[in-house]
PDB file of N, CA and C in Angstrom:
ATOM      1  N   UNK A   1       0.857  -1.190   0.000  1.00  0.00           N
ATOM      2  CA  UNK A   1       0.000   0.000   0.000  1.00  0.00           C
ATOM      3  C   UNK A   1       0.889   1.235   0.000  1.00  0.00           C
ATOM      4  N   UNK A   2       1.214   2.527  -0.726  1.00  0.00           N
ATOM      5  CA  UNK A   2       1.471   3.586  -1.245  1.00  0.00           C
ATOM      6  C   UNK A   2       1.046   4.652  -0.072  1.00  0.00           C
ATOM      7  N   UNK A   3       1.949   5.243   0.330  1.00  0.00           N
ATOM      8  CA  UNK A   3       1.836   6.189   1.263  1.00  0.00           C
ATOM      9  C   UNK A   3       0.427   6.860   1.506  1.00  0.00           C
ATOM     10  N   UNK A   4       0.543   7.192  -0.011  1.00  0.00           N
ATOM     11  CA  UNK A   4      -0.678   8.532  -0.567  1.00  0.00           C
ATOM     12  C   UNK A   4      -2.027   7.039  -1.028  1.00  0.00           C
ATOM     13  N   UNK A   5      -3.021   7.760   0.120  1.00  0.00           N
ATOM     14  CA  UNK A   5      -3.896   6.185  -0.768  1.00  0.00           C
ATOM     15  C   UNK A   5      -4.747   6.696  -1.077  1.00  0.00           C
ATOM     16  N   UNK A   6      -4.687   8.464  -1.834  1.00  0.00           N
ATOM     17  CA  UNK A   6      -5.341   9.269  -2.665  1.00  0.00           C
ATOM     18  C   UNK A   6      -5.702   8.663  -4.165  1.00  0.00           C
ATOM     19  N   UNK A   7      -6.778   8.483  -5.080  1.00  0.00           N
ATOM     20  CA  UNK A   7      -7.011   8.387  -6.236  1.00  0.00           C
ATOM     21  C   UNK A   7      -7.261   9.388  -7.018  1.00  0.00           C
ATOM     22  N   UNK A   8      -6.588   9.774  -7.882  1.00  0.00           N
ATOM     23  CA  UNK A   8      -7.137  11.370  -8.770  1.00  0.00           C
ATOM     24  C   UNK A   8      -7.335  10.702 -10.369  1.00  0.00           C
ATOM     25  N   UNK A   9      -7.885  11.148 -10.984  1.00  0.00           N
ATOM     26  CA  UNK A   9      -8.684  11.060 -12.621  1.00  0.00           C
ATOM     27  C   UNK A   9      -8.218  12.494 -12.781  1.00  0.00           C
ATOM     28  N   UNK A  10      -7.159  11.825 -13.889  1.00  0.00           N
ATOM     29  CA  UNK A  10      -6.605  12.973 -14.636  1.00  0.00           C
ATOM     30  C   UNK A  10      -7.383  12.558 -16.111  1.00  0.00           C
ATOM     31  N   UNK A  11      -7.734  14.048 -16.352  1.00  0.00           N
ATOM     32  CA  UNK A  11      -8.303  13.911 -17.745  1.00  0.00           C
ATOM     33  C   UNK A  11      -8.009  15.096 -18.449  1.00  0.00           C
ATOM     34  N   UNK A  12      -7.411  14.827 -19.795  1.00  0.00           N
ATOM     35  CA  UNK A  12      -6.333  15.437 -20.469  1.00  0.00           C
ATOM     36  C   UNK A  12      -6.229  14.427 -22.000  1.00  0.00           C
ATOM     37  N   UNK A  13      -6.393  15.823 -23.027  1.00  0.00           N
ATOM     38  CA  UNK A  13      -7.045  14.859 -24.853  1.00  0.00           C
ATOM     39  C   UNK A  13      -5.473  14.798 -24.775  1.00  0.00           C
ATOM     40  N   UNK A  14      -4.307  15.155 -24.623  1.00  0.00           N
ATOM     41  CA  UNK A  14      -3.317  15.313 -25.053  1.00  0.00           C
ATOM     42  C   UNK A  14      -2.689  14.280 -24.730  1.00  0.00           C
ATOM     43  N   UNK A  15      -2.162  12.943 -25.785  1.00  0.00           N
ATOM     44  CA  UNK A  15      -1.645  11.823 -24.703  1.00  0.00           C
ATOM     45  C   UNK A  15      -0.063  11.912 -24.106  1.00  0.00           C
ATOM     46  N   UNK A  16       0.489  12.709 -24.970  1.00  0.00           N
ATOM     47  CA  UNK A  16       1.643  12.753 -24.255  1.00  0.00           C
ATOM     48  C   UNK A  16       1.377  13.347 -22.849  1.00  0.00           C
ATOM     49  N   UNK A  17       1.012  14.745 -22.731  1.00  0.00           N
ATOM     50  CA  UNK A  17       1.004  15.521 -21.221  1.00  0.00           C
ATOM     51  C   UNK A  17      -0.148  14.524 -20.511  1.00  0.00           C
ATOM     52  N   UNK A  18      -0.819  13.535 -21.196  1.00  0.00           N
ATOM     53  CA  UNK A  18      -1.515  13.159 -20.181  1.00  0.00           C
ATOM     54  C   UNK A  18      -0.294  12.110 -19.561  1.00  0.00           C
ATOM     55  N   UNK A  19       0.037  11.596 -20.383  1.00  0.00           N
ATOM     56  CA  UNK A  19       1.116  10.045 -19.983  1.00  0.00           C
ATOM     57  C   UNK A  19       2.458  11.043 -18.782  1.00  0.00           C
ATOM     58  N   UNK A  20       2.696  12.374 -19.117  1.00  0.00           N
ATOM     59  CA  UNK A  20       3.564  12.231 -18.144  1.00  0.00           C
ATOM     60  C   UNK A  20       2.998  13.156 -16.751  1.00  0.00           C
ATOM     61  N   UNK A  21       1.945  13.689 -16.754  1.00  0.00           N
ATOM     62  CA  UNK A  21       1.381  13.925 -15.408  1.00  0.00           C
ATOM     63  C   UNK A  21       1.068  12.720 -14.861  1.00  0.00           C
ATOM     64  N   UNK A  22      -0.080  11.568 -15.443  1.00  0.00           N
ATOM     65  CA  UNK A  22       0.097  10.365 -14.651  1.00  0.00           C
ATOM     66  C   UNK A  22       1.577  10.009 -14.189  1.00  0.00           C
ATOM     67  N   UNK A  23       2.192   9.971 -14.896  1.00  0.00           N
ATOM     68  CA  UNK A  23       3.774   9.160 -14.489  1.00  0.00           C
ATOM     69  C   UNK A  23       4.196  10.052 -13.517  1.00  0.00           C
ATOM     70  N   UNK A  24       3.954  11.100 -13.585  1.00  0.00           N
ATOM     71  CA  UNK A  24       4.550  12.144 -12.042  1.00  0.00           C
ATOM     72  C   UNK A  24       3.227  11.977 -10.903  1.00  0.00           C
ATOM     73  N   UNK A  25       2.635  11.711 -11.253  1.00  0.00           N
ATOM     74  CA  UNK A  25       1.431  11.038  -9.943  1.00  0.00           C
ATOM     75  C   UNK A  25       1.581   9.940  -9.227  1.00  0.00           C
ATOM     76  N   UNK A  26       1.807   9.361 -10.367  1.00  0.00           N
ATOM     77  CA  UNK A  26       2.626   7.751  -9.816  1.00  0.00           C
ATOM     78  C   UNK A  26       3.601   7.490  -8.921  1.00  0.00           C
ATOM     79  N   UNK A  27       4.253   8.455  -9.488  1.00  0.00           N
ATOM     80  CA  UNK A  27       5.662   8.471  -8.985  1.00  0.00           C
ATOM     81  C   UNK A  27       5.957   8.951  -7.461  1.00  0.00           C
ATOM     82  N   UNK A  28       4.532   9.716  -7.461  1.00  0.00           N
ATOM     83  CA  UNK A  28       4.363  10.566  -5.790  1.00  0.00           C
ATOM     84  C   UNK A  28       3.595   9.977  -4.855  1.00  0.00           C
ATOM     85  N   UNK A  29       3.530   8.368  -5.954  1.00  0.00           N
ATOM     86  CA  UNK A  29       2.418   7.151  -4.923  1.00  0.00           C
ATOM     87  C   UNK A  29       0.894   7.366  -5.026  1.00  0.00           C
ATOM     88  N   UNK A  30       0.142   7.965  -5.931  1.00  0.00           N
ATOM     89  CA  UNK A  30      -0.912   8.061  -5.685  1.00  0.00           C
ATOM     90  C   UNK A  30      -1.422   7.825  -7.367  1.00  0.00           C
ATOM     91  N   UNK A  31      -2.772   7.133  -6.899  1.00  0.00           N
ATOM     92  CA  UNK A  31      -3.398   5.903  -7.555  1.00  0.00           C
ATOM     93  C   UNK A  31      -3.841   6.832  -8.649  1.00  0.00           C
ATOM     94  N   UNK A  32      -3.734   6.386  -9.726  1.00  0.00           N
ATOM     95  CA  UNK A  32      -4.164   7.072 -11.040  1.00  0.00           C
ATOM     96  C   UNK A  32      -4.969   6.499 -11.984  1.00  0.00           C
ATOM     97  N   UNK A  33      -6.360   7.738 -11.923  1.00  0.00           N
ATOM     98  CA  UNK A  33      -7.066   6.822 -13.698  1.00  0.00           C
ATOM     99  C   UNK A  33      -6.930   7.789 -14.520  1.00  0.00           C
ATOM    100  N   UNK A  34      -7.320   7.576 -15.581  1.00  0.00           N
ATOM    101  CA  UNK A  34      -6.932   8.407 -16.519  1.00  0.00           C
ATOM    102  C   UNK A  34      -8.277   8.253 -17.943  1.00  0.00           C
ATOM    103  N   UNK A  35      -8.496   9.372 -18.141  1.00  0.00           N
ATOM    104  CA  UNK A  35      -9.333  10.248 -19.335  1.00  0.00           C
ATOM    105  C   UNK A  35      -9.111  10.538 -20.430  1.00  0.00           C
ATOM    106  N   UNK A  36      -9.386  10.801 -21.611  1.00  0.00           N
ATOM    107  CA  UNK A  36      -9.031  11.493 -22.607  1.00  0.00           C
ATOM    108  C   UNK A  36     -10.215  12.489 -22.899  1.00  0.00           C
ATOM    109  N   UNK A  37     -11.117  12.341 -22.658  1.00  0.00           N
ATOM    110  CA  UNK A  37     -12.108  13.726 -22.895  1.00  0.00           C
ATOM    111  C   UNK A  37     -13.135  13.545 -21.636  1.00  0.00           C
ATOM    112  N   UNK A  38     -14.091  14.396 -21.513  1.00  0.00           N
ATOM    113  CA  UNK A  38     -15.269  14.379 -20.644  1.00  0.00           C
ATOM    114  C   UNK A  38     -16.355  13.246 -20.770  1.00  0.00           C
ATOM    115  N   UNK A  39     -16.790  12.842 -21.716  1.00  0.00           N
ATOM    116  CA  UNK A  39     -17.395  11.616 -21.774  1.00  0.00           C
ATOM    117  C   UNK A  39     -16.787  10.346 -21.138  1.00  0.00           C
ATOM    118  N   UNK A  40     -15.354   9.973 -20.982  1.00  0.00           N
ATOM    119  CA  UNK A  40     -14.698   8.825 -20.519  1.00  0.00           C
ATOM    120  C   UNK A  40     -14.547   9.146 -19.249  1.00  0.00           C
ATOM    121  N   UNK A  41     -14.542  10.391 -18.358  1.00  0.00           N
ATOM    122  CA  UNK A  41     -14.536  10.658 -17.028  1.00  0.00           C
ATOM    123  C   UNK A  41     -15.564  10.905 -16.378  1.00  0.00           C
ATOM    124  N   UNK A  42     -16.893  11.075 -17.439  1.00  0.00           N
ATOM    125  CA  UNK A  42     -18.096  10.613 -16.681  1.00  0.00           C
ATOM    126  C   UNK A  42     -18.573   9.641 -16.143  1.00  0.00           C
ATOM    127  N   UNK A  43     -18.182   8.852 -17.310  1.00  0.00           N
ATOM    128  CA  UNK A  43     -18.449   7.535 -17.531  1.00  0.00           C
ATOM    129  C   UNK A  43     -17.364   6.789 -15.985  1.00  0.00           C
ATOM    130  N   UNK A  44     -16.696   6.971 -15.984  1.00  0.00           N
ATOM    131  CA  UNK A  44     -15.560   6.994 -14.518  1.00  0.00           C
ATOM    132  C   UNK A  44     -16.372   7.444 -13.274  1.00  0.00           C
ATOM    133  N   UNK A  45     -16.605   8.864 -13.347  1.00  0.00           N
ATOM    134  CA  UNK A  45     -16.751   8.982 -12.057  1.00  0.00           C
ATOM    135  C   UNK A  45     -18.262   8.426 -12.359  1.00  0.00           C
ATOM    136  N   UNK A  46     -19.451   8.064 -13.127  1.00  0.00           N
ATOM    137  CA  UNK A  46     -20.479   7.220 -12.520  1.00  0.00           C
ATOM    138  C   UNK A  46     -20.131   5.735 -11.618  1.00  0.00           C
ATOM    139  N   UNK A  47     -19.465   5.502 -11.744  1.00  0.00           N
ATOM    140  CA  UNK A  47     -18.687   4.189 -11.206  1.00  0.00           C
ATOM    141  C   UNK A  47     -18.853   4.801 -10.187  1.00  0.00           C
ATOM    142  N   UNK A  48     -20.040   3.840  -8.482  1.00  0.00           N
ATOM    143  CA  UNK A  48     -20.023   4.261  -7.583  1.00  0.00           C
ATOM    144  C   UNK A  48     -18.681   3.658  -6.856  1.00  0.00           C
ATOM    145  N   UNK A  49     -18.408   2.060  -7.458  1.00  0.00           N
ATOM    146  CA  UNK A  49     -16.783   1.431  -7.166  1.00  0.00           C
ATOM    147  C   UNK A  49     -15.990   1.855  -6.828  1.00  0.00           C
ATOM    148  N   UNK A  50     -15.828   3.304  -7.745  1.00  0.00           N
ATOM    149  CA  UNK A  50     -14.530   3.800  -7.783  1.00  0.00           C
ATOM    150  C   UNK A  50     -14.604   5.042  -6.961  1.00  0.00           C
ATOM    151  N   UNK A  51     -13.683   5.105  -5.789  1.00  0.00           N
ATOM    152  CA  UNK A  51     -13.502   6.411  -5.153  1.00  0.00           C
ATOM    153  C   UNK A  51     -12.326   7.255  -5.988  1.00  0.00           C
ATOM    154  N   UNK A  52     -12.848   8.400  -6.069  1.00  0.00           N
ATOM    155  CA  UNK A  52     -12.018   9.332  -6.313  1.00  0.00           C
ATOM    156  C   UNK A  52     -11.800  10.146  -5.789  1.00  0.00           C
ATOM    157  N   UNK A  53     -10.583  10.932  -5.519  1.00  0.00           N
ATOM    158  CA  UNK A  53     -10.607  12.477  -4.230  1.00  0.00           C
ATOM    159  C   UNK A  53     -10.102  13.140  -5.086  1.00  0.00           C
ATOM    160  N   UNK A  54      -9.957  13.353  -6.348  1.00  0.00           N
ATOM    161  CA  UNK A  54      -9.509  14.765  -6.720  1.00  0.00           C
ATOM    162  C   UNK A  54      -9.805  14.419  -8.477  1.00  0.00           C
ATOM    163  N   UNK A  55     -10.220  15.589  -9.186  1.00  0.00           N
ATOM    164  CA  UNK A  55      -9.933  15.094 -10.567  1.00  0.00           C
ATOM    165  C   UNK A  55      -9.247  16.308 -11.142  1.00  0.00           C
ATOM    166  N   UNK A  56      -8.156  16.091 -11.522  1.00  0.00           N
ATOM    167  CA  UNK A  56      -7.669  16.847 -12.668  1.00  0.00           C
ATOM    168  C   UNK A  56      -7.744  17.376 -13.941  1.00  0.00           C
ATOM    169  N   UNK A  57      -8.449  17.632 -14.330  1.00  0.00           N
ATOM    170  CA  UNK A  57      -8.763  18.471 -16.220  1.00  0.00           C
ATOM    171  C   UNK A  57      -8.154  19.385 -16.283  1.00  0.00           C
ATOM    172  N   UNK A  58      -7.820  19.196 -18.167  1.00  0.00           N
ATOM    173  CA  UNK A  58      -7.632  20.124 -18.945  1.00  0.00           C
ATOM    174  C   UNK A  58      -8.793  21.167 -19.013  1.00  0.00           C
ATOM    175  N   UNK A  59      -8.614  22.644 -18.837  1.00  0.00           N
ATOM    176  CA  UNK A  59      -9.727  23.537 -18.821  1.00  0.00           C
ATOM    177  C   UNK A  59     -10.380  23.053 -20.742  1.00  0.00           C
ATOM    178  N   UNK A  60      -9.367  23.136 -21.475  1.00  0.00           N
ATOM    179  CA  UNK A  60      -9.371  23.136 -22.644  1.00  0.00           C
ATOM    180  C   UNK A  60      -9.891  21.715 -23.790  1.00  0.00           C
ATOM    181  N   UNK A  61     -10.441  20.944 -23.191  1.00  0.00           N
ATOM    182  CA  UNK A  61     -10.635  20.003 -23.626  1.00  0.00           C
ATOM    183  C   UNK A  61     -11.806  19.998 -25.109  1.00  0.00           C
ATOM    184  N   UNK A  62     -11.218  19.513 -26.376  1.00  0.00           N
ATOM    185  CA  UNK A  62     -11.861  19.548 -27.258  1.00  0.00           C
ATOM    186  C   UNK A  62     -13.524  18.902 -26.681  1.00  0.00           C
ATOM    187  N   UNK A  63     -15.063  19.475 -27.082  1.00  0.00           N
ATOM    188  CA  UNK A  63     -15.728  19.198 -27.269  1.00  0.00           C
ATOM    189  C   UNK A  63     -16.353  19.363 -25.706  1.00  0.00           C
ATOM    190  N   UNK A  64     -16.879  18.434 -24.771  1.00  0.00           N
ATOM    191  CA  UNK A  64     -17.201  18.847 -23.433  1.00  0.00           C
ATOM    192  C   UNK A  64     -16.059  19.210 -22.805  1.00  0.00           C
ATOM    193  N   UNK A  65     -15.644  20.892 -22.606  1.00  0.00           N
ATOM    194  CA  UNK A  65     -14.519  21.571 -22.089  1.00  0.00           C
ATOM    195  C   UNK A  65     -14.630  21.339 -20.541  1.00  0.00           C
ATOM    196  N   UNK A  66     -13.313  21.622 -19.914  1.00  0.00           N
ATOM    197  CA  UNK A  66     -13.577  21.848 -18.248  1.00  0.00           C
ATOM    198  C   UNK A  66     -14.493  22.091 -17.049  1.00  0.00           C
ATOM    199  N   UNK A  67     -14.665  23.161 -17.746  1.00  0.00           N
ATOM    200  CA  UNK A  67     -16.206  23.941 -17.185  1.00  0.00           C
ATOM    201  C   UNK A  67     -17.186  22.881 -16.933  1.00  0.00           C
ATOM    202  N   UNK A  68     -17.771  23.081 -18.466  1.00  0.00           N
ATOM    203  CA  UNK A  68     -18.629  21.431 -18.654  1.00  0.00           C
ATOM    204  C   UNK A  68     -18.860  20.292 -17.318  1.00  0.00           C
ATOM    205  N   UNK A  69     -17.731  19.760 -17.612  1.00  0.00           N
ATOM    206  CA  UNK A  69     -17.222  18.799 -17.166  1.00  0.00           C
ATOM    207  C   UNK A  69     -16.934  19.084 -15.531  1.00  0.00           C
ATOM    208  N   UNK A  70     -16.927  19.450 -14.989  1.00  0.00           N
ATOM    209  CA  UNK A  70     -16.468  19.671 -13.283  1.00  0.00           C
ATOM    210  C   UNK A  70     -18.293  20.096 -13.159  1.00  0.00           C
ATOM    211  N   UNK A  71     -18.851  20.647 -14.071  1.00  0.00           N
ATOM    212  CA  UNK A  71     -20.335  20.788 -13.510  1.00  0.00           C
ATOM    213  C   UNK A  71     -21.557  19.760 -13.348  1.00  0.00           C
ATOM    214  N   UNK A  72     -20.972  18.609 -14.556  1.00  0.00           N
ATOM    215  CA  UNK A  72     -21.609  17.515 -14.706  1.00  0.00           C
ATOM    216  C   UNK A  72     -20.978  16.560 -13.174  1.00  0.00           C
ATOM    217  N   UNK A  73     -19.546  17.052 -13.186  1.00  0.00           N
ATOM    218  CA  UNK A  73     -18.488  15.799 -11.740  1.00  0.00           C
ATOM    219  C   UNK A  73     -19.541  16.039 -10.990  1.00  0.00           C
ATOM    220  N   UNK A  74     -19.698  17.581 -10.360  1.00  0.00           N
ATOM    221  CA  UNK A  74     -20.278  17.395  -9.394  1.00  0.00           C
ATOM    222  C   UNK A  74     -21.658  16.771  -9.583  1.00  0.00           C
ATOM    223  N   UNK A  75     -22.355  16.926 -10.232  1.00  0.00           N
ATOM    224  CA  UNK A  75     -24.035  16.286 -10.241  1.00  0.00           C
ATOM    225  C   UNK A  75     -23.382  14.870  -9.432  1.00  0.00           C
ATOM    226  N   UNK A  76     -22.787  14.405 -10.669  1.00  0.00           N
ATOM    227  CA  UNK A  76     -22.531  12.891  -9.950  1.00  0.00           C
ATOM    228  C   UNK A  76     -21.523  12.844  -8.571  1.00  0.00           C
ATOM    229  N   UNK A  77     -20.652  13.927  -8.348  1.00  0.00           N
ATOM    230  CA  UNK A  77     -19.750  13.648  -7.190  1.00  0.00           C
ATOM    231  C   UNK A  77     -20.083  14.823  -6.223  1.00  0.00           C
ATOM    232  N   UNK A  78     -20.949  15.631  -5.484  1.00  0.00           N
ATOM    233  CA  UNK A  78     -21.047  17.292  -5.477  1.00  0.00           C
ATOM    234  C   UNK A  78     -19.618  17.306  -4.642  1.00  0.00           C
ATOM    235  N   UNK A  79     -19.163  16.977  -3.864  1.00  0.00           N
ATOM    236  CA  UNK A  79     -17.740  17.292  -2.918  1.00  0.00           C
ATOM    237  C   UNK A  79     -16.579  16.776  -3.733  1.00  0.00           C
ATOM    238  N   UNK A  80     -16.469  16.706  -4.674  1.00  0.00           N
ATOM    239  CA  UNK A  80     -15.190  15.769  -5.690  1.00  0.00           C
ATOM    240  C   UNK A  80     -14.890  17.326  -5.836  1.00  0.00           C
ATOM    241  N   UNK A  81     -13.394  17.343  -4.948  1.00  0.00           N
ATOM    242  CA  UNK A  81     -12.390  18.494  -5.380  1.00  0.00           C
ATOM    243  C   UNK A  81     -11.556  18.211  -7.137  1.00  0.00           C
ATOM    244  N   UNK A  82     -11.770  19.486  -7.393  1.00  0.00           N
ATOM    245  CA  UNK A  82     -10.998  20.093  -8.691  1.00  0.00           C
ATOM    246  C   UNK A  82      -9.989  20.818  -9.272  1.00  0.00           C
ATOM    247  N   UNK A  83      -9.274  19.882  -9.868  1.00  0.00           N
ATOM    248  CA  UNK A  83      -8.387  20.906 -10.046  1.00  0.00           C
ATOM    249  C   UNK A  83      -8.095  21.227 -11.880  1.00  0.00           C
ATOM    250  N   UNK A  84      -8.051  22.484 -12.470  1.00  0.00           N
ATOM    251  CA  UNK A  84      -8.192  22.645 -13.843  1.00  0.00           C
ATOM    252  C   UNK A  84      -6.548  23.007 -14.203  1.00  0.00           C
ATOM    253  N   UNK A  85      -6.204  22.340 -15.189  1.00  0.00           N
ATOM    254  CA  UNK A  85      -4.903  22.197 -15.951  1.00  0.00           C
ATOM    255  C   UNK A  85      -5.356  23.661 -17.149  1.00  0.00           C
ATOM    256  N   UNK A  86      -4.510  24.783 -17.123  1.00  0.00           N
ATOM    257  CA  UNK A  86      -4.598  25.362 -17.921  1.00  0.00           C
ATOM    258  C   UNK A  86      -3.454  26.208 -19.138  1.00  0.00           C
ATOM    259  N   UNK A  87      -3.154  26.831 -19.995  1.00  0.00           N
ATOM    260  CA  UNK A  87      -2.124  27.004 -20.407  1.00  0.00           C
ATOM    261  C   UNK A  87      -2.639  28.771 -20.031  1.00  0.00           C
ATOM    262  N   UNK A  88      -3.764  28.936 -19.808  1.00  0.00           N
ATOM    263  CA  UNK A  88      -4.199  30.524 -19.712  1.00  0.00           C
ATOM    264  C   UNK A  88      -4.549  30.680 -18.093  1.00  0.00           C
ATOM    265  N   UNK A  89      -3.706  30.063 -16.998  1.00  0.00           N
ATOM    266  CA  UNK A  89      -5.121  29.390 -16.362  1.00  0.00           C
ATOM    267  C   UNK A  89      -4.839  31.122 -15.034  1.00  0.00           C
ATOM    268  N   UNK A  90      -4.505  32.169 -15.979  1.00  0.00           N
ATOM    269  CA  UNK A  90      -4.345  33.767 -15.209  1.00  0.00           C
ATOM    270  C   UNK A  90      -5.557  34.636 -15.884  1.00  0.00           C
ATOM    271  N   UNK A  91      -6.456  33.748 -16.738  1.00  0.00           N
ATOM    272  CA  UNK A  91      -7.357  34.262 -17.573  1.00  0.00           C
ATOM    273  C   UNK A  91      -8.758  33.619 -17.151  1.00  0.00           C
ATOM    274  N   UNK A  92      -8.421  32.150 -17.076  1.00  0.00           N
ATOM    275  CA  UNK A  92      -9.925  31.455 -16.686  1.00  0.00           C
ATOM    276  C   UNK A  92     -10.401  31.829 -15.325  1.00  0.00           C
ATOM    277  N   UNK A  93     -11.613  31.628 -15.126  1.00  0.00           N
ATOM    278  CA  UNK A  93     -12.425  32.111 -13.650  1.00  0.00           C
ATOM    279  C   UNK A  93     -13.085  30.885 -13.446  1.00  0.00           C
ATOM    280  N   UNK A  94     -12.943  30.160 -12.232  1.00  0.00           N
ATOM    281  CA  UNK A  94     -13.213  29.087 -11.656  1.00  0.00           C
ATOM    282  C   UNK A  94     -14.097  29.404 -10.059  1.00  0.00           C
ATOM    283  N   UNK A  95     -14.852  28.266 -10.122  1.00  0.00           N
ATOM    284  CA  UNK A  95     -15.584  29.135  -8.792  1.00  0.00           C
ATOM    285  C   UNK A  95     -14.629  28.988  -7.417  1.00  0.00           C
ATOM    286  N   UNK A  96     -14.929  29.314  -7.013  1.00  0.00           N
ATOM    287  CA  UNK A  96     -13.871  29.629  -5.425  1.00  0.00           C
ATOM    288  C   UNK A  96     -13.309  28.095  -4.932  1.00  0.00           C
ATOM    289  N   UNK A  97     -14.639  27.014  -4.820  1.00  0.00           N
ATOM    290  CA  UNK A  97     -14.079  25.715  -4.715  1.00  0.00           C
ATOM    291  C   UNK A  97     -13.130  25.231  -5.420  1.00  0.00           C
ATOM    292  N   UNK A  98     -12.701  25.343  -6.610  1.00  0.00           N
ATOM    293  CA  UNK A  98     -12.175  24.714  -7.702  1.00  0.00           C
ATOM    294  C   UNK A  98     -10.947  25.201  -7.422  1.00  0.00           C
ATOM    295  N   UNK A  99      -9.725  24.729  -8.233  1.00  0.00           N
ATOM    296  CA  UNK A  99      -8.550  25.197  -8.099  1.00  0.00           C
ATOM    297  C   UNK A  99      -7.849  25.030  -9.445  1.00  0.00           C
ATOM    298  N   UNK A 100      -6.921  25.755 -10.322  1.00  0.00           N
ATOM    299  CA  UNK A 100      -6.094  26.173 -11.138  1.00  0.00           C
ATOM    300  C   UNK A 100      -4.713  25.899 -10.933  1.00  0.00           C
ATOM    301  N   UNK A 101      -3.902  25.273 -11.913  1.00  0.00           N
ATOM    302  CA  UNK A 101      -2.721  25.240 -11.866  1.00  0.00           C
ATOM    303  C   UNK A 101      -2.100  25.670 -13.447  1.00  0.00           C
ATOM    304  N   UNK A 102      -1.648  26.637 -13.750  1.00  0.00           N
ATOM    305  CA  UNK A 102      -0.727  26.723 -14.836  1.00  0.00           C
ATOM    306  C   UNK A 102      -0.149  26.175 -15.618  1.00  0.00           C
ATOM    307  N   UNK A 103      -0.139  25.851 -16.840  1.00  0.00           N
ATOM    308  CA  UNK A 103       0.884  25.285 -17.638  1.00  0.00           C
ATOM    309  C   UNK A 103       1.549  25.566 -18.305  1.00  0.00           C
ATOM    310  N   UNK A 104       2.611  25.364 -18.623  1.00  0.00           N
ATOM    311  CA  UNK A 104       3.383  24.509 -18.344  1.00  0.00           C
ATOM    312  C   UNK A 104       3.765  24.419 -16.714  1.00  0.00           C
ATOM    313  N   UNK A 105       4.059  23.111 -16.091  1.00  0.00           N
ATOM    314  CA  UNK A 105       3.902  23.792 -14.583  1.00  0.00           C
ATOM    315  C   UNK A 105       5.256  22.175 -13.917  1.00  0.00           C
ATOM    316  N   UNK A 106       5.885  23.131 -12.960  1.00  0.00           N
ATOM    317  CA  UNK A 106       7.281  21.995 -12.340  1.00  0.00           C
ATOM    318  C   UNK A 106       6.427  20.733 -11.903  1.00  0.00           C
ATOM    319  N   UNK A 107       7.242  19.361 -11.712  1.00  0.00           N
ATOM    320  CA  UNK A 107       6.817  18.356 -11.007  1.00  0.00           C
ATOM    321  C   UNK A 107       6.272  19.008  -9.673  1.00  0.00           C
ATOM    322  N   UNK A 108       7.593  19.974  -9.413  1.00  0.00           N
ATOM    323  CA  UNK A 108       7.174  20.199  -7.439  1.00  0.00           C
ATOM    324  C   UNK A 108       5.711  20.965  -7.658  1.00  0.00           C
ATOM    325  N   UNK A 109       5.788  21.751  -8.139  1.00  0.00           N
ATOM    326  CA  UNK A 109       4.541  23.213  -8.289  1.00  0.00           C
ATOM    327  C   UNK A 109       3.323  22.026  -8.518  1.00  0.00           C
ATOM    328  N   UNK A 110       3.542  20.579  -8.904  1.00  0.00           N
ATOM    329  CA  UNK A 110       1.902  19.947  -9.335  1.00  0.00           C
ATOM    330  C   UNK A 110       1.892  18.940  -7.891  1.00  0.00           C
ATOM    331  N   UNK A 111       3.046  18.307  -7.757  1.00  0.00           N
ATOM    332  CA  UNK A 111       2.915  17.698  -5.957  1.00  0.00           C
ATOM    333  C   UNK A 111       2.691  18.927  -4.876  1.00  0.00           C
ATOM    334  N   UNK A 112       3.163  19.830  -4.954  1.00  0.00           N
ATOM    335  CA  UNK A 112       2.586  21.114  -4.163  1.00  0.00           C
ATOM    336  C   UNK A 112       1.204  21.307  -3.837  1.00  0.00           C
ATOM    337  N   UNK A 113       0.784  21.391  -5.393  1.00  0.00           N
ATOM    338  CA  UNK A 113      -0.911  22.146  -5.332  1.00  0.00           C
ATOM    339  C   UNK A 113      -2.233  20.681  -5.030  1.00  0.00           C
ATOM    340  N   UNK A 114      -1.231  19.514  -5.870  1.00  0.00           N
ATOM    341  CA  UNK A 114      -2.061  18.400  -5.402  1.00  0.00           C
ATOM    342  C   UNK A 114      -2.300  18.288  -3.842  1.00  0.00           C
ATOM    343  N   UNK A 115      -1.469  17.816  -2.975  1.00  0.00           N
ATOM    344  CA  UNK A 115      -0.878  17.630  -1.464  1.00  0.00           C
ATOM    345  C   UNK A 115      -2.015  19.141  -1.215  1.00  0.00           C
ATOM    346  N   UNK A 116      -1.661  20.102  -1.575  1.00  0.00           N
ATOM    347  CA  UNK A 116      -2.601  20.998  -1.018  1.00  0.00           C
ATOM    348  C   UNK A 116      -3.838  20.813  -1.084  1.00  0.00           C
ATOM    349  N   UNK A 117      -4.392  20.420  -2.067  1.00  0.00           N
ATOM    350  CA  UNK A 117      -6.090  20.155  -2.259  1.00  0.00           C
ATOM    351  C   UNK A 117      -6.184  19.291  -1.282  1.00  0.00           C
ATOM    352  N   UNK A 118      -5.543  17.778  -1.306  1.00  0.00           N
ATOM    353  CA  UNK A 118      -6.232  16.804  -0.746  1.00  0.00           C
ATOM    354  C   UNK A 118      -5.679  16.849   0.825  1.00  0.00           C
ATOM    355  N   UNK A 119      -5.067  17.967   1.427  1.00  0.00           N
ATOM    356  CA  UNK A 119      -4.999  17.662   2.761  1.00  0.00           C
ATOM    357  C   UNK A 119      -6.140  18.545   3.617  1.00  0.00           C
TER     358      UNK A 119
END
């Protein structure tokens, strides 16, 4: 069992940046699923099976965007903390719950802001 026995759903169309944020999640011990658009992380978080404590999105996601998508999480999750992956993310407006991280953004600056949400 992994220090961190946190699960986060990263969801991200991009497979490279998705493959290496999982791999830096991993790497910080904490359990990873993984998305490629909003339909496959619905489809996820309906899974009552699966606990999740944090989901990660791209604000930018072709077709059901961020927004979207963290409004539908909550229907199905209402307390499922958020966090939005952005390349603008000094431009987007997120509601007060939600949280923003920058991109391009350090390993430490994403174990930072993660560790921060989920403690």
């Amino acid at each position: 069992m992994s220090a961190n026995a946190s699960t986060i759903l990263v969801v991200e169309d991009d497979d490279i940046v998705r493959m290496l944020i999982v791999d830096v999640l991993e790497e910080l011990e904490y359990t990873v699923l993984e998305a490629d658009d909003g339909d496959a992380a619905l489809e996820i978080l309906a899974d009552p099976g699966k606990a999740i404590d944090l989901m990660m999105t791209d604000h930018g996601l072709p077709g059901m965007d961020g927004r979207e998508l963290s409004q539908k999480a909550r229907q199905l999750r209402p307390a499922l903390p958020i966090l939005f992956a952005s390349g603008y993310a000094e431009t987007i407006e997120v509601p007060g719950d939600m949280h923003v991280i920058g991109k391009p953004f350090s390993i430490d600056q994403l174990r930072d802001k993660v560790k921060s949400i989920l403690e």
